[in-house]
N, C-alpha and C. Protein backbone atom coordinates (compact mmCIF):
# COMPACT_ATOMS: atom_id res chain seq x y z
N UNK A 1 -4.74 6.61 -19.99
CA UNK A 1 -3.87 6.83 -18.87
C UNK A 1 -2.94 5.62 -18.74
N UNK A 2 -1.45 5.77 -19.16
CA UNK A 2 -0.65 4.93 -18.48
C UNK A 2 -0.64 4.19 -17.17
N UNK A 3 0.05 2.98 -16.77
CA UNK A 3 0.08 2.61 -15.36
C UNK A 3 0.84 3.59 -14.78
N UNK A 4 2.38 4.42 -15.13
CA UNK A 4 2.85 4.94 -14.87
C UNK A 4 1.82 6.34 -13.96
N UNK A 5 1.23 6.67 -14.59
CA UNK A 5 0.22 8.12 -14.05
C UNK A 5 -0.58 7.54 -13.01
N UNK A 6 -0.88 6.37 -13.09
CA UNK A 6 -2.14 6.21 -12.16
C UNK A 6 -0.94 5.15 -10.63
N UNK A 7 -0.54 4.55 -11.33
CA UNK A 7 0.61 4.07 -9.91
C UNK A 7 0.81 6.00 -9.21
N UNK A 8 1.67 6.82 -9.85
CA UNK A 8 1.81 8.02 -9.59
C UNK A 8 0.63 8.56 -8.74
N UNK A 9 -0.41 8.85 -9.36
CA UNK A 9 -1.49 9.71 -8.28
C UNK A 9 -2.17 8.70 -7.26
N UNK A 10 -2.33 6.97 -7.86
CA UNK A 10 -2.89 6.28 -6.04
C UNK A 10 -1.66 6.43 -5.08
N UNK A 11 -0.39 6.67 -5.85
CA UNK A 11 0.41 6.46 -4.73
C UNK A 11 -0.06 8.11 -3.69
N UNK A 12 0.51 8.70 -4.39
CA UNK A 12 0.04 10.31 -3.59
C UNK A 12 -1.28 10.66 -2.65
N UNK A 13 -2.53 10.16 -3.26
CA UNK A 13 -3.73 10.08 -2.60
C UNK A 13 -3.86 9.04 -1.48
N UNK A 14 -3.14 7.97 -1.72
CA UNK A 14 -3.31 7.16 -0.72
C UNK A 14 -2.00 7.36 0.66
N UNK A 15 -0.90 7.99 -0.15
CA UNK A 15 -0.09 8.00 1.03
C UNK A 15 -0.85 9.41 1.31
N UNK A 16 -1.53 10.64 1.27
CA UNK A 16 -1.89 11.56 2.19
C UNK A 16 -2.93 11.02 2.77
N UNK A 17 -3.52 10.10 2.80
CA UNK A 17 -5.00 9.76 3.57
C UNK A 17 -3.98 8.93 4.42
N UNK A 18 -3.78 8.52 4.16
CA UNK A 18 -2.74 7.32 5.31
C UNK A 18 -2.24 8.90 6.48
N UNK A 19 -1.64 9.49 5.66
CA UNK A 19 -0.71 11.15 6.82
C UNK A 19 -2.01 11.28 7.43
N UNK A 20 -3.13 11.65 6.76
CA UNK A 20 -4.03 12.19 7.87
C UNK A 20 -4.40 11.18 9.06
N UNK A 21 -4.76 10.09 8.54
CA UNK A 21 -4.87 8.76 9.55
C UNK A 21 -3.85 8.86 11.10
N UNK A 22 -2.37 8.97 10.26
CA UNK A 22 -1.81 9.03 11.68
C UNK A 22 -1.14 10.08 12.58
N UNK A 23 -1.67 11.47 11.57
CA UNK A 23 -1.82 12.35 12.57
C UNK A 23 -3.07 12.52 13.43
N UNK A 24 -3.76 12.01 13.12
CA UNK A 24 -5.59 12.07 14.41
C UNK A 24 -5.26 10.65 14.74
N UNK A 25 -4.91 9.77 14.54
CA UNK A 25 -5.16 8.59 15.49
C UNK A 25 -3.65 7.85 15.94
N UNK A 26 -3.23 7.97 17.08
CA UNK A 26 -2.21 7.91 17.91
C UNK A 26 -1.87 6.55 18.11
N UNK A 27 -2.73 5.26 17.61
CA UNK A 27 -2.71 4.18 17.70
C UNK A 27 -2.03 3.63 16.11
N UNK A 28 -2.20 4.45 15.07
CA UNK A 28 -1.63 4.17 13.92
C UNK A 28 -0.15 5.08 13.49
N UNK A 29 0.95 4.50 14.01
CA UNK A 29 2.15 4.89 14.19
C UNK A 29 3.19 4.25 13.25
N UNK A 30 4.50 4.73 12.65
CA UNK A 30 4.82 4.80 11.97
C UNK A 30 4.98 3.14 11.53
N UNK A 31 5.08 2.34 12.66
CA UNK A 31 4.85 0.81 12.10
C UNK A 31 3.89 0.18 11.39
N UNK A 32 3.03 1.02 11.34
CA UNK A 32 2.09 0.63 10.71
C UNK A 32 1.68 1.19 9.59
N UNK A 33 2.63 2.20 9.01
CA UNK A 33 2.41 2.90 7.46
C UNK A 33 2.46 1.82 6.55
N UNK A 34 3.63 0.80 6.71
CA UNK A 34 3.70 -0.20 5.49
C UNK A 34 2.61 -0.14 4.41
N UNK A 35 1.15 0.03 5.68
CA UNK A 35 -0.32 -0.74 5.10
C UNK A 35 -0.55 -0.13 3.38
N UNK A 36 0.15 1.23 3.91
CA UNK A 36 0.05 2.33 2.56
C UNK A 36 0.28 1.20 0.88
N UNK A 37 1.64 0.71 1.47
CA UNK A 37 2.34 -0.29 0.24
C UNK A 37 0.98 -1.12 0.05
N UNK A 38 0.58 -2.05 0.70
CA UNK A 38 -0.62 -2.94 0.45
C UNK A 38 -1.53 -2.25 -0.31
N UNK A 39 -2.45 -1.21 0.26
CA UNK A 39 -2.88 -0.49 -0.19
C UNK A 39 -3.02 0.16 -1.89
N UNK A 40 -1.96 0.58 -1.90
CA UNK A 40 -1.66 1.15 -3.40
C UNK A 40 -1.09 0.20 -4.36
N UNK A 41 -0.88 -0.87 -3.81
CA UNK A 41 -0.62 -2.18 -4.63
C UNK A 41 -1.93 -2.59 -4.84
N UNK A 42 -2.88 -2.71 -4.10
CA UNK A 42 -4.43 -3.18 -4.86
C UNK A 42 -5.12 -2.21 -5.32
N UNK A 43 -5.08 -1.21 -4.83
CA UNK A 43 -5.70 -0.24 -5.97
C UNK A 43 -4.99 -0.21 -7.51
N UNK A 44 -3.83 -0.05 -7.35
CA UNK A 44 -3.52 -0.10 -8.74
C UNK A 44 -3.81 -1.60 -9.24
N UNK A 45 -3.72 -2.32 -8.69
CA UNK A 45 -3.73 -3.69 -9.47
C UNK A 45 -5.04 -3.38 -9.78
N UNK A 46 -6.13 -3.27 -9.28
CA UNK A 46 -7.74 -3.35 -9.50
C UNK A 46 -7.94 -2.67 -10.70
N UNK A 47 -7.05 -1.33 -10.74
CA UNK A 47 -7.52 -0.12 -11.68
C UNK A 47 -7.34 -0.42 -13.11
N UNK A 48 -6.07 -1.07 -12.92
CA UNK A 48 -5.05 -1.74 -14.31
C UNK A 48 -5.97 -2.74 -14.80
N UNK A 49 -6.25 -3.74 -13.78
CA UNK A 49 -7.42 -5.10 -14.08
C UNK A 49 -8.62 -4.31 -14.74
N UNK A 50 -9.40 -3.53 -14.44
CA UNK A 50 -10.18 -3.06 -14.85
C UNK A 50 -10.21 -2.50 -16.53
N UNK A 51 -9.17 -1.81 -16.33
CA UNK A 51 -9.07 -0.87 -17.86
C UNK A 51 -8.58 -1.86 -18.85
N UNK A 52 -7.56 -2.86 -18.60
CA UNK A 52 -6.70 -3.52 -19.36
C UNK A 52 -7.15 -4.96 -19.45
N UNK A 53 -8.36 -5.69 -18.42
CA UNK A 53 -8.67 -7.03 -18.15
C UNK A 53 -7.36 -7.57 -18.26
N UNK A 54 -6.25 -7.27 -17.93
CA UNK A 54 -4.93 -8.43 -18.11
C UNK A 54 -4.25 -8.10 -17.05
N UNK A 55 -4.20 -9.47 -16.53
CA UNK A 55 -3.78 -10.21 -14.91
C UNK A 55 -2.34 -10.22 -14.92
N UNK A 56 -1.60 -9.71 -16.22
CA UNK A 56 0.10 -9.36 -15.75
C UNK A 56 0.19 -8.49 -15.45
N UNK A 57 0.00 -7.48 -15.49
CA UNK A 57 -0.09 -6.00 -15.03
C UNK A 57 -0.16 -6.19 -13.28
N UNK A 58 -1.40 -6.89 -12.98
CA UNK A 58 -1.74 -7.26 -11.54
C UNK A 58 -0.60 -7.60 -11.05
N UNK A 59 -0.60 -8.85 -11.61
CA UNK A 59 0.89 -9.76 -11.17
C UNK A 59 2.20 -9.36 -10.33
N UNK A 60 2.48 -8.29 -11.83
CA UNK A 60 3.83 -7.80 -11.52
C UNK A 60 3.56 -6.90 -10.61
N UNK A 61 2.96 -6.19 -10.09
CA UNK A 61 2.30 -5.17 -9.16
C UNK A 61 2.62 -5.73 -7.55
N UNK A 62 2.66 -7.34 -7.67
CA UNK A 62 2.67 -8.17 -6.35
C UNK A 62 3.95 -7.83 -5.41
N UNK A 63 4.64 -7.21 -6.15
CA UNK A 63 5.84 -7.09 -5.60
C UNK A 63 5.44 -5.75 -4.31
N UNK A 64 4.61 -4.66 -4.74
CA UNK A 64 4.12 -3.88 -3.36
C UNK A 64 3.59 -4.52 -2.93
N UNK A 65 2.96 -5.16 -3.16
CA UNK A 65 2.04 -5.88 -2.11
C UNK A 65 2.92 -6.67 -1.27
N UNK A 66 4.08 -7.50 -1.81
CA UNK A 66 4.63 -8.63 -1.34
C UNK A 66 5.63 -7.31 0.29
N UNK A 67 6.02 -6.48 -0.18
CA UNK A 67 7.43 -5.86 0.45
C UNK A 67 6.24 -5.47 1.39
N UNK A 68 4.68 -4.39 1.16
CA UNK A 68 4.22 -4.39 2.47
C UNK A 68 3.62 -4.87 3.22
N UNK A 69 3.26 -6.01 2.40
CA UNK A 69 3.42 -7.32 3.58
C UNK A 69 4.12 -7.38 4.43
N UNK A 70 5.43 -8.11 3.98
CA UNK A 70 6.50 -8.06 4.86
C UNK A 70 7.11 -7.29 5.69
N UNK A 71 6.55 -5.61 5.89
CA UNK A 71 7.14 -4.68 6.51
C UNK A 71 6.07 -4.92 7.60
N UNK A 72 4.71 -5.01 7.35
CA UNK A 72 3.78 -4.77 8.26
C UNK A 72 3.86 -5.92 9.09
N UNK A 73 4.19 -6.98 8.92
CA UNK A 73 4.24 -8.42 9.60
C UNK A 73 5.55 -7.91 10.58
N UNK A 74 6.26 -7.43 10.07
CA UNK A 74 7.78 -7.33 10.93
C UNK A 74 7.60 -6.37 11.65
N UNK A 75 7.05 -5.30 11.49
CA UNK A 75 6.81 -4.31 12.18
C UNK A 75 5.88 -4.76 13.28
N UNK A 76 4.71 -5.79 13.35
CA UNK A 76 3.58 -6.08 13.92
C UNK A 76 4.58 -7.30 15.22
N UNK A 77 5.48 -7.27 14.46
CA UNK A 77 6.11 -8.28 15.46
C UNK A 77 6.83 -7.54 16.24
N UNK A 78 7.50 -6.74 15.97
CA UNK A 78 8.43 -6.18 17.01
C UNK A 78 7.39 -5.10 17.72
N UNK A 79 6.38 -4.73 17.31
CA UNK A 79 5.22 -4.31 18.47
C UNK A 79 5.02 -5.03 19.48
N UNK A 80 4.62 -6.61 19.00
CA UNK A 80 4.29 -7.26 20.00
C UNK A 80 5.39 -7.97 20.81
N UNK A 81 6.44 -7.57 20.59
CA UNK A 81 7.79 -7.64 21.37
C UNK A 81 8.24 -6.82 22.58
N UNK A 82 7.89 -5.48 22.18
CA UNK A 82 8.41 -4.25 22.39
C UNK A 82 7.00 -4.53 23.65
N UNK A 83 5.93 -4.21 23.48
CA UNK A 83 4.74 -4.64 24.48
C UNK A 83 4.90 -6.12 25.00
């Protein structure tokens, strides 16, 4: 399995578990999807680490991680603005 296929289906599985999340829980609102990016950035990094033992794969992967970081921090701020 390529990274390509498996970035592809954690992304899909993890963004519908995330949809179900914030349709039943009213406290996890659209500021807080970012988490999805975090999310599917370590799963794939883990999955890749696993099959491939090579930490560039991970690496370059940092970049979801890095952007939903930064969405969820900004978003977490203008929550606590907005409140």
């Amino acid at each position: 399995m390529e990274l390509t296929e498996i970035l592809t289906i954690v992304t899909i599985v993890v963004t519908w578990i995330f949809g179900v999340i914030a349709k039943k829980c009213g406290w996890f609102n659209n500021n807080l999807i970012p988490l999805q990016n975090i999310a599917i950035g370590v799963i794939v990094a883990v999955i890749e680490w696993i099959i491939t033992k090579d930490f560039s794969t991970a690496i370059a992967l940092s970049g979801i991680l890095a952007g939903g970081a930064y969405d969820i921090f900004h978003n977490l701020e203008k929550i606590v603005k907005k409140g």
